[in-house]
N, C-alpha and C. Protein backbone atom coordinates (compact mmCIF):
# COMPACT_ATOMS: atom_id res chain seq x y z
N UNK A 1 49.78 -22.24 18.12
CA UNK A 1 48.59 -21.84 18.89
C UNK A 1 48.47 -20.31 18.86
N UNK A 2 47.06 -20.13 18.68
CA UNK A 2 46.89 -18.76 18.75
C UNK A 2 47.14 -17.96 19.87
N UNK A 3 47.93 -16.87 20.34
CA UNK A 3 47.82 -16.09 21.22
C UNK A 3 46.16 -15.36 21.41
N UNK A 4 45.88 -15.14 22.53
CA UNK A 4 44.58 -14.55 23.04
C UNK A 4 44.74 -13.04 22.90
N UNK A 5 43.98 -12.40 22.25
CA UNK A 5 43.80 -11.00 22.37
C UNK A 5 43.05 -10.44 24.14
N UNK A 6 43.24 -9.31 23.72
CA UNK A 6 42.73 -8.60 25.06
C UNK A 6 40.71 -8.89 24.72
N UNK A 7 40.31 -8.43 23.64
CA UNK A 7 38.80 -8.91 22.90
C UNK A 7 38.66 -10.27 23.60
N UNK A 8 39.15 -11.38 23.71
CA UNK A 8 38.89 -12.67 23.80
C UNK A 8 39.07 -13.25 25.15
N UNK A 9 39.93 -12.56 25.87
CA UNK A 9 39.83 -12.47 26.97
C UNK A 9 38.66 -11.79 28.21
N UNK A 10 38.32 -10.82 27.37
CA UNK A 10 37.12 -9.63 27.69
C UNK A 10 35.79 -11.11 27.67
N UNK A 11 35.76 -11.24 26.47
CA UNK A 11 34.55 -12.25 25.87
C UNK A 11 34.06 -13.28 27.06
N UNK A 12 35.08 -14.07 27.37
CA UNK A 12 35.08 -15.26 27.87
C UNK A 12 34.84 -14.97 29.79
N UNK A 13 35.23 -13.59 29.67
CA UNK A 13 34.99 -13.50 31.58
C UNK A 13 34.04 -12.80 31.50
N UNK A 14 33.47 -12.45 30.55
CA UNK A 14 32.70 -10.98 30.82
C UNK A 14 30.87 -11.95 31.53
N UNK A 15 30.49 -11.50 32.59
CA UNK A 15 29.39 -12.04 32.95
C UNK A 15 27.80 -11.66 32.08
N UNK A 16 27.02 -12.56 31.79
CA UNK A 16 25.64 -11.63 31.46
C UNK A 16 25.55 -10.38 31.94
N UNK A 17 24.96 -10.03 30.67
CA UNK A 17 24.19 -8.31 31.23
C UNK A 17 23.37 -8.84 32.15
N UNK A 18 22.35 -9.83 32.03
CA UNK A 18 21.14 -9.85 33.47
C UNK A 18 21.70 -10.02 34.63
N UNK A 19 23.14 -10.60 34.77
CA UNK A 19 23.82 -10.79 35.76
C UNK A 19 24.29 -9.64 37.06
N UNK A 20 25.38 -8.67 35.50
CA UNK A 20 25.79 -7.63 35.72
C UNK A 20 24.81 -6.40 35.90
N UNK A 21 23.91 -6.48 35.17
CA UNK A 21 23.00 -4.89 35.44
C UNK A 21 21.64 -4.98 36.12
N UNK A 22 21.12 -6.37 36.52
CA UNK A 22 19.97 -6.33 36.96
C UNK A 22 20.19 -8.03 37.95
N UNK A 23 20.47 -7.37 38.98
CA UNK A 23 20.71 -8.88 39.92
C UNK A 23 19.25 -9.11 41.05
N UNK A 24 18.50 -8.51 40.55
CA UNK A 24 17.18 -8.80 40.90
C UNK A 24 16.42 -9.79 39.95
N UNK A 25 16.95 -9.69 39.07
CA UNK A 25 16.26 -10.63 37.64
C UNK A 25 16.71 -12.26 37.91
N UNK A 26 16.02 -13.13 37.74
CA UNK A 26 16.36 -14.52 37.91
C UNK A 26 15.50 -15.29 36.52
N UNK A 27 16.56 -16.23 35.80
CA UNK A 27 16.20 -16.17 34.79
C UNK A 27 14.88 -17.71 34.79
N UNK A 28 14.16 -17.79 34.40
CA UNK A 28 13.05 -18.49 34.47
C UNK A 28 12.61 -19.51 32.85
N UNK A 29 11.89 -20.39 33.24
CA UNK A 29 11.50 -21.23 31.26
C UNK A 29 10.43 -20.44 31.16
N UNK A 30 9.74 -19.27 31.78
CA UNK A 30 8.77 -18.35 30.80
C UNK A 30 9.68 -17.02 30.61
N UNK A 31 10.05 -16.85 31.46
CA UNK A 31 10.96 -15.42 31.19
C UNK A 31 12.07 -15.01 32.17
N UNK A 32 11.95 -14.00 33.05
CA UNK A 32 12.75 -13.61 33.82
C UNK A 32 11.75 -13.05 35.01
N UNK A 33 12.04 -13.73 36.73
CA UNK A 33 11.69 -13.29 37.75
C UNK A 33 11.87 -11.95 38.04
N UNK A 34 11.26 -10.99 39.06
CA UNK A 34 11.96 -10.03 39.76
C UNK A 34 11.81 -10.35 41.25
N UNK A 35 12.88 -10.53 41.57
CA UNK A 35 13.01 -10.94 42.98
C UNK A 35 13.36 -9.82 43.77
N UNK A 36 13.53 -8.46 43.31
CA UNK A 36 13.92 -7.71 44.37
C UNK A 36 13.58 -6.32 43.48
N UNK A 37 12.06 -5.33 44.25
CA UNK A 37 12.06 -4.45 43.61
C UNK A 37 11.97 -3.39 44.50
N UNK A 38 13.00 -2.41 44.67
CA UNK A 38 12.53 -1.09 45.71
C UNK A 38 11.98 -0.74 46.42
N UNK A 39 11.05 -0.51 45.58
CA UNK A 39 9.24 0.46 45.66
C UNK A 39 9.08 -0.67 46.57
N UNK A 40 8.89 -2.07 46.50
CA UNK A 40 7.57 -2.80 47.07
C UNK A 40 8.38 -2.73 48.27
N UNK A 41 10.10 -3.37 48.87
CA UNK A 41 10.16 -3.59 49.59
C UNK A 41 10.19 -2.40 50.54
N UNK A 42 10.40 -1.04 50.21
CA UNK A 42 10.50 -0.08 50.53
C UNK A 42 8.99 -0.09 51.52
N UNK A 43 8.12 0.40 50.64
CA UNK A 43 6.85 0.59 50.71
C UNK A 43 6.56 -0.28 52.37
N UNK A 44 6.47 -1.91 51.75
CA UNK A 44 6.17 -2.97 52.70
C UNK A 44 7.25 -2.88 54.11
N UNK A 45 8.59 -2.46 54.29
CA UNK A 45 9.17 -1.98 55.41
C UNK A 45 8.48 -1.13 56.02
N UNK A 46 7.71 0.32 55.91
CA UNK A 46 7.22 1.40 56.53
C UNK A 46 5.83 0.65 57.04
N UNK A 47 5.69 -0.41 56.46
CA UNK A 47 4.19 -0.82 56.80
C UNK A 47 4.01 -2.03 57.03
N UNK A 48 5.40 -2.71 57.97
CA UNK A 48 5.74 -3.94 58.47
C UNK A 48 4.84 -3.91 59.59
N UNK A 49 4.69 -2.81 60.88
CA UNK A 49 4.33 -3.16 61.90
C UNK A 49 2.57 -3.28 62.05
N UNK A 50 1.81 -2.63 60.52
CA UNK A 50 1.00 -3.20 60.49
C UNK A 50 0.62 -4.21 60.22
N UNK A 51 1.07 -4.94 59.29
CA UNK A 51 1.00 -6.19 58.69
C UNK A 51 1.26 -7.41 59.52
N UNK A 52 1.85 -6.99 60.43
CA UNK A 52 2.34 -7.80 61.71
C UNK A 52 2.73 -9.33 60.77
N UNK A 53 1.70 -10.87 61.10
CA UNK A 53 2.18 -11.97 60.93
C UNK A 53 2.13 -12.20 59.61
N UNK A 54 1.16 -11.14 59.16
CA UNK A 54 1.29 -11.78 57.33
C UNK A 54 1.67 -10.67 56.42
N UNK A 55 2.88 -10.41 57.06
CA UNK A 55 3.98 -9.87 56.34
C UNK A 55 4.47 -10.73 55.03
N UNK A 56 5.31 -11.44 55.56
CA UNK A 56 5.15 -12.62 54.52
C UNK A 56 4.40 -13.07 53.28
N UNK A 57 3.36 -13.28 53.89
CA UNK A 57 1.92 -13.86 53.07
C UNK A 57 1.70 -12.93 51.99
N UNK A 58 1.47 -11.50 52.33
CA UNK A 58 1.62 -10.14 51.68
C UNK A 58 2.55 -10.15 50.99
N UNK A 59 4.06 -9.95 51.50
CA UNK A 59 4.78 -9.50 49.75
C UNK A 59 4.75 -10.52 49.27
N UNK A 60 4.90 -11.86 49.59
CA UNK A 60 5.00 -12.88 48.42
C UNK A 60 3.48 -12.78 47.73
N UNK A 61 2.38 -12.56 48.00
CA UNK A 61 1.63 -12.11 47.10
C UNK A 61 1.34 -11.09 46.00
N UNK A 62 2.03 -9.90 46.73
CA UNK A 62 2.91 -8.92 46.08
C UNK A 62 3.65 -9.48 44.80
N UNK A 63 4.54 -10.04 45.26
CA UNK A 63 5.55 -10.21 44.01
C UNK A 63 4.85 -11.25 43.16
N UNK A 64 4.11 -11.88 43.41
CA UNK A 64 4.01 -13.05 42.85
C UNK A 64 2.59 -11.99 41.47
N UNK A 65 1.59 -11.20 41.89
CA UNK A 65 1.18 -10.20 41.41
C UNK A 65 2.17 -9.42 39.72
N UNK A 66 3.34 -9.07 40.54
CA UNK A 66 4.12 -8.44 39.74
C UNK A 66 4.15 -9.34 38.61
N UNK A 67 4.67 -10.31 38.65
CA UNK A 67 5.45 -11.34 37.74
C UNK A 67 4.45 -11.31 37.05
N UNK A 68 3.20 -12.14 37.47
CA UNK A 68 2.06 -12.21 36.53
C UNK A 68 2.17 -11.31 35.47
N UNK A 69 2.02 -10.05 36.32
CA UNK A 69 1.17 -8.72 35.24
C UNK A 69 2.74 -8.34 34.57
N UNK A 70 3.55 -8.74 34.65
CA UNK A 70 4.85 -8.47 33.58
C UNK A 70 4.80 -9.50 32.72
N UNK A 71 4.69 -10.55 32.96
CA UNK A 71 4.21 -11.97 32.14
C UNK A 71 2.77 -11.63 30.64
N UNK A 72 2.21 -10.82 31.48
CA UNK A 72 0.82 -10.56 30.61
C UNK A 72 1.35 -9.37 29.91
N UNK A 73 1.54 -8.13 30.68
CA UNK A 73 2.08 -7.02 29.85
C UNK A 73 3.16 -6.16 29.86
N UNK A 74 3.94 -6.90 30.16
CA UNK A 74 5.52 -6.64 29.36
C UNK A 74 6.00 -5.90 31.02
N UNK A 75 7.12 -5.14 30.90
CA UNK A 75 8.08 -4.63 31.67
C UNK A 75 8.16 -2.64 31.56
N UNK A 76 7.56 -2.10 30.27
CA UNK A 76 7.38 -1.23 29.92
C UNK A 76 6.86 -0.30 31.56
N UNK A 77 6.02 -0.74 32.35
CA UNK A 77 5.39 -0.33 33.32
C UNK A 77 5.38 -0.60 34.23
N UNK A 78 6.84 -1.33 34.89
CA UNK A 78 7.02 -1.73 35.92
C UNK A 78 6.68 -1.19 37.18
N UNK A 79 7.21 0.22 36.98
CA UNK A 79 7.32 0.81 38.70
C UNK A 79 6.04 1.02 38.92
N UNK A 80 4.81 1.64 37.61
CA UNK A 80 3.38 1.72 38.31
C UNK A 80 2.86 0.48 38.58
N UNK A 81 3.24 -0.71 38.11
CA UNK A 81 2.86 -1.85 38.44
C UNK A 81 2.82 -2.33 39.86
N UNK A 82 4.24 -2.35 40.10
CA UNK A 82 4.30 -2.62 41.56
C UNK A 82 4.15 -1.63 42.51
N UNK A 83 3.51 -0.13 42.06
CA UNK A 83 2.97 0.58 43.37
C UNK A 83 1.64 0.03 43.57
N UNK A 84 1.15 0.16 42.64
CA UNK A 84 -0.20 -0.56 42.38
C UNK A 84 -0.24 -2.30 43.20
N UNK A 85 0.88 -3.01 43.25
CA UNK A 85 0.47 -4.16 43.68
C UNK A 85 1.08 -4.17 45.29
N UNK A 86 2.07 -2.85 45.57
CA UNK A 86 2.14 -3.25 46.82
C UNK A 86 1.03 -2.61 47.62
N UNK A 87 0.17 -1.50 47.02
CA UNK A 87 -1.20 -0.51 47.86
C UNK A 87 -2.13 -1.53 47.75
N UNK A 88 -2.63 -2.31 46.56
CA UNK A 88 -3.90 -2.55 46.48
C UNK A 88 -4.36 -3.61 47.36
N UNK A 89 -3.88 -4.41 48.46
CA UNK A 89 -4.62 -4.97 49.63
C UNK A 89 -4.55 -4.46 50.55
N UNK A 90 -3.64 -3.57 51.10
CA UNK A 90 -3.24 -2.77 52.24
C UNK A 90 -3.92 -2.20 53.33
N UNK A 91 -5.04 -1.47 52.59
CA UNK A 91 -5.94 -1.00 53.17
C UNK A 91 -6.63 -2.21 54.26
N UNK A 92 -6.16 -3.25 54.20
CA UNK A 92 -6.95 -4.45 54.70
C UNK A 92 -6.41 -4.46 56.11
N UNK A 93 -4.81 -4.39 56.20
CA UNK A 93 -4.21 -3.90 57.64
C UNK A 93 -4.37 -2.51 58.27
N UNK A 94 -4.24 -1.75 57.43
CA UNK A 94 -3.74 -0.65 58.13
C UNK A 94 -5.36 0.48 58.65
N UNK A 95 -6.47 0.39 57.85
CA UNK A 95 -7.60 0.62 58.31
C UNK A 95 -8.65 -0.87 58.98
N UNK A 96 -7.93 -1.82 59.25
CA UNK A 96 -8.81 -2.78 59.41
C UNK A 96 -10.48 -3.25 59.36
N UNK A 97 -10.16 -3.81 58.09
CA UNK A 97 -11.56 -3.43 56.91
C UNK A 97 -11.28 -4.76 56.15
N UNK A 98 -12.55 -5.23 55.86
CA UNK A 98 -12.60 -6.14 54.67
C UNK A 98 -12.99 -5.40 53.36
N UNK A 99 -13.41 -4.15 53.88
CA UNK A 99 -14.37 -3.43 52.43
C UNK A 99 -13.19 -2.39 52.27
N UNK A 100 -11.67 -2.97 51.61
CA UNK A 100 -10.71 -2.38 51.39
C UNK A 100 -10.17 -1.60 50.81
N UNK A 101 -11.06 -1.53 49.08
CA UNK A 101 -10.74 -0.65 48.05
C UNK A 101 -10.11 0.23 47.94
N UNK A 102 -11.05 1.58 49.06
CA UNK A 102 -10.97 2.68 48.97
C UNK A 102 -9.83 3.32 50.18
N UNK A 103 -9.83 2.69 51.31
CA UNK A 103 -8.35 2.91 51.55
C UNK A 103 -7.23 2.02 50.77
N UNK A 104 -7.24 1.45 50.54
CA UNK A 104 -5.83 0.91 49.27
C UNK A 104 -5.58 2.49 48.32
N UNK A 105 -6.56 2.88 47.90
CA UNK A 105 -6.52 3.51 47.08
C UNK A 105 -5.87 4.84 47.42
N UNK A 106 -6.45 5.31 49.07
CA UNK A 106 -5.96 6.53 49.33
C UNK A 106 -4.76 6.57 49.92
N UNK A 107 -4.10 5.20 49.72
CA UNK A 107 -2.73 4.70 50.50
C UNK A 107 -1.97 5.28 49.23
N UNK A 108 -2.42 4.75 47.91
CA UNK A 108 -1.86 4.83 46.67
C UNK A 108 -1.74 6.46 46.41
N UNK A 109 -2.74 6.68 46.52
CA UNK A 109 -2.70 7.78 45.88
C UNK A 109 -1.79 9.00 47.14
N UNK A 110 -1.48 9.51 48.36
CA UNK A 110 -0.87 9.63 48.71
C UNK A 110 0.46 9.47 48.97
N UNK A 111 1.14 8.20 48.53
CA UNK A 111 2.08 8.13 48.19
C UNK A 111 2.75 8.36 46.90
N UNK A 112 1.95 8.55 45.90
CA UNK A 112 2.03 9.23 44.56
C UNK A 112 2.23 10.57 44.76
N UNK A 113 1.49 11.68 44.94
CA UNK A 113 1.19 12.85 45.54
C UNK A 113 2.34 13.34 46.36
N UNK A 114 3.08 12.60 46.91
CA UNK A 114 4.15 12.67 48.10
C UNK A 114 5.57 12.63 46.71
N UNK A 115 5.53 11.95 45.78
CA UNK A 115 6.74 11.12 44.72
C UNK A 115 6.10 12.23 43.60
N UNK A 116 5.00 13.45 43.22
CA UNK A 116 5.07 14.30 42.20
C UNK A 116 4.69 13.50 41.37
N UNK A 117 3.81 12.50 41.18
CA UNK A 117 3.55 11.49 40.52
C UNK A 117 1.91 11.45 39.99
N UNK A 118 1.50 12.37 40.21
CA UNK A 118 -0.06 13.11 40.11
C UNK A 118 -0.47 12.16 38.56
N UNK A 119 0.36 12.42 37.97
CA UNK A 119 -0.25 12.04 36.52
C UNK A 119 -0.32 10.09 36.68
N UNK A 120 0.49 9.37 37.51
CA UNK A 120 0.18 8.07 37.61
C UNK A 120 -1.37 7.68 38.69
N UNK A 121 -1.61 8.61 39.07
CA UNK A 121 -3.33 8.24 39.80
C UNK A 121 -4.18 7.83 39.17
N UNK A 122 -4.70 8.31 38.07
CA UNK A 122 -5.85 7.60 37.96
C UNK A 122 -5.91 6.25 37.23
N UNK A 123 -4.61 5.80 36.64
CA UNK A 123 -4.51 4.93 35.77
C UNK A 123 -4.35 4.09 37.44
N UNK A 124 -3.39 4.10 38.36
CA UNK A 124 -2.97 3.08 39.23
C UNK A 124 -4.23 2.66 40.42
N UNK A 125 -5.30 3.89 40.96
CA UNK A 125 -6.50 4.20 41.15
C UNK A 125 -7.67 3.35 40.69
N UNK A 126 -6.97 2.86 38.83
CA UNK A 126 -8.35 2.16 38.40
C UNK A 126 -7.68 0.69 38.72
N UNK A 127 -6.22 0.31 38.34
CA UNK A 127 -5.96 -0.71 38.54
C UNK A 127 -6.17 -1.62 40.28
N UNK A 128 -6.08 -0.56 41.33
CA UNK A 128 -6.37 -1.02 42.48
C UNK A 128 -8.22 -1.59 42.59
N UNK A 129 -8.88 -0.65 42.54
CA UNK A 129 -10.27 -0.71 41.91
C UNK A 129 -11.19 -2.10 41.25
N UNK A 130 -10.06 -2.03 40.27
CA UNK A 130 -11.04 -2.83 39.56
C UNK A 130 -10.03 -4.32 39.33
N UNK A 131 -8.83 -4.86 40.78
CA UNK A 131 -8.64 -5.84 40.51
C UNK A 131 -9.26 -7.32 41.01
N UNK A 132 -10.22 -6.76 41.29
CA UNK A 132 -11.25 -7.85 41.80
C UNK A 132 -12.29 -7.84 40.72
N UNK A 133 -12.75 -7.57 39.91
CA UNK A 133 -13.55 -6.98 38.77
C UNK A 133 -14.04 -8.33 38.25
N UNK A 134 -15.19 -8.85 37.89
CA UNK A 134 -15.52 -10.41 37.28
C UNK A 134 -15.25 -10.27 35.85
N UNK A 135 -16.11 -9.45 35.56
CA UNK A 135 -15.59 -9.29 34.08
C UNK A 135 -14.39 -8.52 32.93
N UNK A 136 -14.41 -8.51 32.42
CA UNK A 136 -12.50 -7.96 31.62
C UNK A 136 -13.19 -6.25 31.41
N UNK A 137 -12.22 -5.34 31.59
CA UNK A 137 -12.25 -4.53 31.01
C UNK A 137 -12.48 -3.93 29.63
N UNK A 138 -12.97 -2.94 28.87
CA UNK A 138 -13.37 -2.55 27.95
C UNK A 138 -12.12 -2.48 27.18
N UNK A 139 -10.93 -1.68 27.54
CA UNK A 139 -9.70 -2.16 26.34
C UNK A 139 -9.02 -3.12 27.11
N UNK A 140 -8.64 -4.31 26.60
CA UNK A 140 -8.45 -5.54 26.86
C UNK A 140 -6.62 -5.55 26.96
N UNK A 141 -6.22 -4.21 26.26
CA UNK A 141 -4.81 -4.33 26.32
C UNK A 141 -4.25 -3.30 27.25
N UNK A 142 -5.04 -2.70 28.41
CA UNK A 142 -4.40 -1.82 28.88
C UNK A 142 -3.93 -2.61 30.59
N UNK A 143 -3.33 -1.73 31.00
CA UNK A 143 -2.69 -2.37 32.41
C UNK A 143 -3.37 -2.31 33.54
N UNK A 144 -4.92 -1.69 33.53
CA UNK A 144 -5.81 -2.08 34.53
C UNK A 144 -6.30 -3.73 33.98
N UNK A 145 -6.34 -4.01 33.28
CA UNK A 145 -6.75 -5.56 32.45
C UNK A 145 -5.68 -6.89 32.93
N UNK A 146 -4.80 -6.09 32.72
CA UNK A 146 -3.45 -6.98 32.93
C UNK A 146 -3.46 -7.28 34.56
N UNK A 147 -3.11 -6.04 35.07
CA UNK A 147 -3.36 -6.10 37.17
C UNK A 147 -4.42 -7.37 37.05
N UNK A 148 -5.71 -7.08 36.22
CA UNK A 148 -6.91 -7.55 36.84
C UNK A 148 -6.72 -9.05 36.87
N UNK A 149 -6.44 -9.71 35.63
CA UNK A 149 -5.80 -10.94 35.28
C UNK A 149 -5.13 -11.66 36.38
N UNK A 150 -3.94 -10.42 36.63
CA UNK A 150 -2.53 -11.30 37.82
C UNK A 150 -2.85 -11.55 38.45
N UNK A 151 -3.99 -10.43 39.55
CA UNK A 151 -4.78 -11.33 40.60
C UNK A 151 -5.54 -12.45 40.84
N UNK A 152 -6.72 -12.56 39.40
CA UNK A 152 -7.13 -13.41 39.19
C UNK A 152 -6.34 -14.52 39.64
N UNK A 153 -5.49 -14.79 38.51
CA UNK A 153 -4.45 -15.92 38.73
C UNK A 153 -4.15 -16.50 39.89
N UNK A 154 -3.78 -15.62 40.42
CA UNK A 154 -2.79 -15.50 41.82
C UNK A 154 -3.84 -16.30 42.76
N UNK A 155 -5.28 -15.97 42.60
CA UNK A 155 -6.62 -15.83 44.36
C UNK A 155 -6.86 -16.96 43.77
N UNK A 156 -6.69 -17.33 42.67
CA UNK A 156 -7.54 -18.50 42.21
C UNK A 156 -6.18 -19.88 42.07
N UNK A 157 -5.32 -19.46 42.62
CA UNK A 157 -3.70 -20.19 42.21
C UNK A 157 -4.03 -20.88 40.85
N UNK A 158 -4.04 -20.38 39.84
CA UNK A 158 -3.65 -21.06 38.80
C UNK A 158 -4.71 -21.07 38.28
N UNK A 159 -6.37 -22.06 38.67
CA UNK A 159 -7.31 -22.18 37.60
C UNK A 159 -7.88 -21.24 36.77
N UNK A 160 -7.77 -20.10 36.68
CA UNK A 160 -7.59 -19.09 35.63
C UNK A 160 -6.91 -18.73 35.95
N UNK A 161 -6.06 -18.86 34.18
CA UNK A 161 -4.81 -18.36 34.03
C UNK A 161 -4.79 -17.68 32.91
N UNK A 162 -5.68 -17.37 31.74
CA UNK A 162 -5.40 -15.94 30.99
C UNK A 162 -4.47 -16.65 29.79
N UNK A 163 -4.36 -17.60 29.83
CA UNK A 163 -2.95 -18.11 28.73
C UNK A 163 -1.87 -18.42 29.68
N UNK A 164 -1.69 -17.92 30.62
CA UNK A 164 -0.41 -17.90 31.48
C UNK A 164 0.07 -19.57 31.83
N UNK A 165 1.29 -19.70 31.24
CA UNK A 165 1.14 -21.51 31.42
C UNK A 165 0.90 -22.01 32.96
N UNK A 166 0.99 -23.03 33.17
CA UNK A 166 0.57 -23.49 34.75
C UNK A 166 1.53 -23.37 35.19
N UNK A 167 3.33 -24.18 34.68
CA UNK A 167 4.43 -24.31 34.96
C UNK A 167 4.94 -23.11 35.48
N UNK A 168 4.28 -21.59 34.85
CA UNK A 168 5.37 -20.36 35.05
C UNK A 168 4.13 -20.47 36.86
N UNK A 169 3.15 -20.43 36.57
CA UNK A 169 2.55 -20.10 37.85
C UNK A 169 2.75 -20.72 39.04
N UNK A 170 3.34 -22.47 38.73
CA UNK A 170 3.74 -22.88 39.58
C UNK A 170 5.24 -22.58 40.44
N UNK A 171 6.11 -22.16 39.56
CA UNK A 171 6.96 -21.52 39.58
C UNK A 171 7.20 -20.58 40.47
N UNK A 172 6.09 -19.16 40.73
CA UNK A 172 6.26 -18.42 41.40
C UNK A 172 5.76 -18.51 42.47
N UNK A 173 4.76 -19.47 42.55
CA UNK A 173 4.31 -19.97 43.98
C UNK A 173 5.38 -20.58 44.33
N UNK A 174 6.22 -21.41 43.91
CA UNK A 174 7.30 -22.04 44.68
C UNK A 174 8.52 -21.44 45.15
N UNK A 175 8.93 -20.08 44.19
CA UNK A 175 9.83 -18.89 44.39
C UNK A 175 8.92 -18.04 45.71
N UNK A 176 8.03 -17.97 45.79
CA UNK A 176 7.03 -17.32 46.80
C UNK A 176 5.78 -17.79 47.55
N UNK A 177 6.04 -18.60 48.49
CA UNK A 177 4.80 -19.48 48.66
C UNK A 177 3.49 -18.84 49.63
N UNK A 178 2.77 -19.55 49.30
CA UNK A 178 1.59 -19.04 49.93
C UNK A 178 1.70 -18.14 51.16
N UNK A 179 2.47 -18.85 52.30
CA UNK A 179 2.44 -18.36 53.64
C UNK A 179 1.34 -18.07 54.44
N UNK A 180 0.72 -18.86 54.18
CA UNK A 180 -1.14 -18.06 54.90
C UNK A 180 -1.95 -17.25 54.26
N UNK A 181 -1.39 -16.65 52.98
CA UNK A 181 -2.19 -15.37 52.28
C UNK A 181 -3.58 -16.04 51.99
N UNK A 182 -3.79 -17.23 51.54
CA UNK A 182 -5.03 -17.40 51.14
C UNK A 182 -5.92 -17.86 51.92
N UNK A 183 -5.42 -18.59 53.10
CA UNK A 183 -6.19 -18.79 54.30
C UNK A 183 -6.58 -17.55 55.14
N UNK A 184 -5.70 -16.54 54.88
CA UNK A 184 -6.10 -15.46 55.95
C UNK A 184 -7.39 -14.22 54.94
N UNK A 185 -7.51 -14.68 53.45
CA UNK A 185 -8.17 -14.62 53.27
C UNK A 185 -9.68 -15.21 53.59
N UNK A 186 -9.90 -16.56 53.43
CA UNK A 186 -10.88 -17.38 54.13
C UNK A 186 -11.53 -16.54 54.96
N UNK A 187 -10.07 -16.63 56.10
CA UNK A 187 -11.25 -16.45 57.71
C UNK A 187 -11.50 -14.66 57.38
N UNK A 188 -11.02 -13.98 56.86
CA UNK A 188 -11.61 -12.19 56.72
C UNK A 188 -13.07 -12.67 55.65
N UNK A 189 -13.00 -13.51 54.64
CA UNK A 189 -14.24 -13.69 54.55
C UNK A 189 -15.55 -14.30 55.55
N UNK A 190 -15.56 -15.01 55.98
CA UNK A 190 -15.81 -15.51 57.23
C UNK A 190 -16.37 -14.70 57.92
N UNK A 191 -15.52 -13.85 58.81
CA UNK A 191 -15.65 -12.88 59.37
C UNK A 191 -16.60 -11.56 59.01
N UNK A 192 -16.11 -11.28 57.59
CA UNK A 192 -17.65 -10.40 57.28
C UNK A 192 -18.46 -10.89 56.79
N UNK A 193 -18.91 -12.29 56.56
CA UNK A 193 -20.19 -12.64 56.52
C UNK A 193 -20.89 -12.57 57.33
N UNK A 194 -20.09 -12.70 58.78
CA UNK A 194 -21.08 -12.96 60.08
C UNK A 194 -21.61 -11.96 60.16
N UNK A 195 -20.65 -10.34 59.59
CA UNK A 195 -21.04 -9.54 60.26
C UNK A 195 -21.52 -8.51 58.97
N UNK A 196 -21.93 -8.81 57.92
CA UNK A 196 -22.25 -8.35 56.70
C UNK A 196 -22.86 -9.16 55.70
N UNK A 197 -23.65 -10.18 56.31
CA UNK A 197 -23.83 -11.66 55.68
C UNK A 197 -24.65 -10.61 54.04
N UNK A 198 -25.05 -9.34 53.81
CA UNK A 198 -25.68 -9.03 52.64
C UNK A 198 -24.33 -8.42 51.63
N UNK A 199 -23.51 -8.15 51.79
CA UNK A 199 -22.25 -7.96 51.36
C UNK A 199 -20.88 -8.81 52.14
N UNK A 200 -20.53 -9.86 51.79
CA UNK A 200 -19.59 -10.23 52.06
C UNK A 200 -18.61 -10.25 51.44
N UNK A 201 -18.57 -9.98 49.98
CA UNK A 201 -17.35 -9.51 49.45
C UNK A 201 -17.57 -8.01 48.78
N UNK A 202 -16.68 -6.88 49.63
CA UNK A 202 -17.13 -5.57 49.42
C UNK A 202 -16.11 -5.71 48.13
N UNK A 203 -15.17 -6.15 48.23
CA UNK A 203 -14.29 -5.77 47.09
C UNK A 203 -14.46 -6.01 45.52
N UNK A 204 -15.63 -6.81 45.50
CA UNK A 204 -15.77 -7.74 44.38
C UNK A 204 -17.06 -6.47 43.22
N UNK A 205 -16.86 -6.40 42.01
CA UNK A 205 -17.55 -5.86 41.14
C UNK A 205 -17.66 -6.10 39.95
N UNK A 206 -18.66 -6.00 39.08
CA UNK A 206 -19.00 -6.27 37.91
C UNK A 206 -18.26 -5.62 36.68
């Protein structure tokens, strides 16, 4: 019998790299989850006591956001990704507003500004902007396109999906479930119809 080298010993204990260097990663049949990213939870702690009951509802929409738009366009752009997905509803708590955009935006962009991050504004600016958008963007491969998509996905759970299989989408709804996010959408629509019945969705654009 062969004696074991120190190599073969190394081999056989040594754990995955996704294991060992990224224990936020969970490995998935479309790709790999991120279950735990900084920025968002960071972000979403300082801005727990607004969010009050749909805390919850929020980051798992959050993350569930992320995955998408890493699913669609890669990992290359993670961290503007998820500043971008933890600002862009925000504005909905913290100025209490259905016509949210533009504070999301100045949430974003101040916290950029604060991180020396000047040069990620206007790209993260358009992605907050225009992720309610009906129609696709003009370059089809850039990461305001991609954001625009994840949400899609996400508001619509699944029936547009962009290519995105159903299985991965079901997936992250089940890693992150609803929690009220889409009902507490409902009644804020609701709510500014009564009281905006000529604009009831401020967020929504061509």
């Amino acid at each position: 019998m062969a004696i074991p080298t120190e190599t073969d010993v190394a081999q056989k204990t040594a754990k995955p790299l996704v294991r060992q260097h990224a224990p936020e990663i969970q490995a998935s049949g479309y790709g790999n989850l991120l279950t735990r990213i900084p920025t968002i939870d960071d972000v979403l702690s300082d801005y727990a006591t607004a969010l009050r009951e749909d805390f919850s509802g929020y980051r798992n929409h959050v993350y569930r956001i992320v995955n998408l738009c890493v699913a669609i366009a890669g990992r290359s752009e993670l961290e503007k990704i998820a500043v971008a997905a933890v600002f862009h509803d925000l504005g909905i708590w913290t100025n209490g507003t259905f016509d949210y955009i533009a504070p999301s935006i100045a949430l974003a962009h101040d916290y950029l500004v604060a991180r020396a991050r000047e040069d990620w504004i206007a790209e993260i600016e358009g992605m907050i902007a225009d992720h309610h958008k009906i129609t696709s963007e003009a370059d089809p491969d850039s990461l305001v396109e991609a954001f625009r998509r994840a949400d899609w996905i996400d508001v619509t759970r699944g029936l547009r999906r962009f290519g995105i299989p159903r299985s991965f989408v079901a997936l992250l709804f089940a890693t992150w479930p609803d929690a009220g996010f889409h009902w507490r959408f409902v009644t804020l629509t609701l709510d500014r119809f009564r009281s905006h019945p000529l604009t009831p969705l401020p967020m929504l654009n061509l």
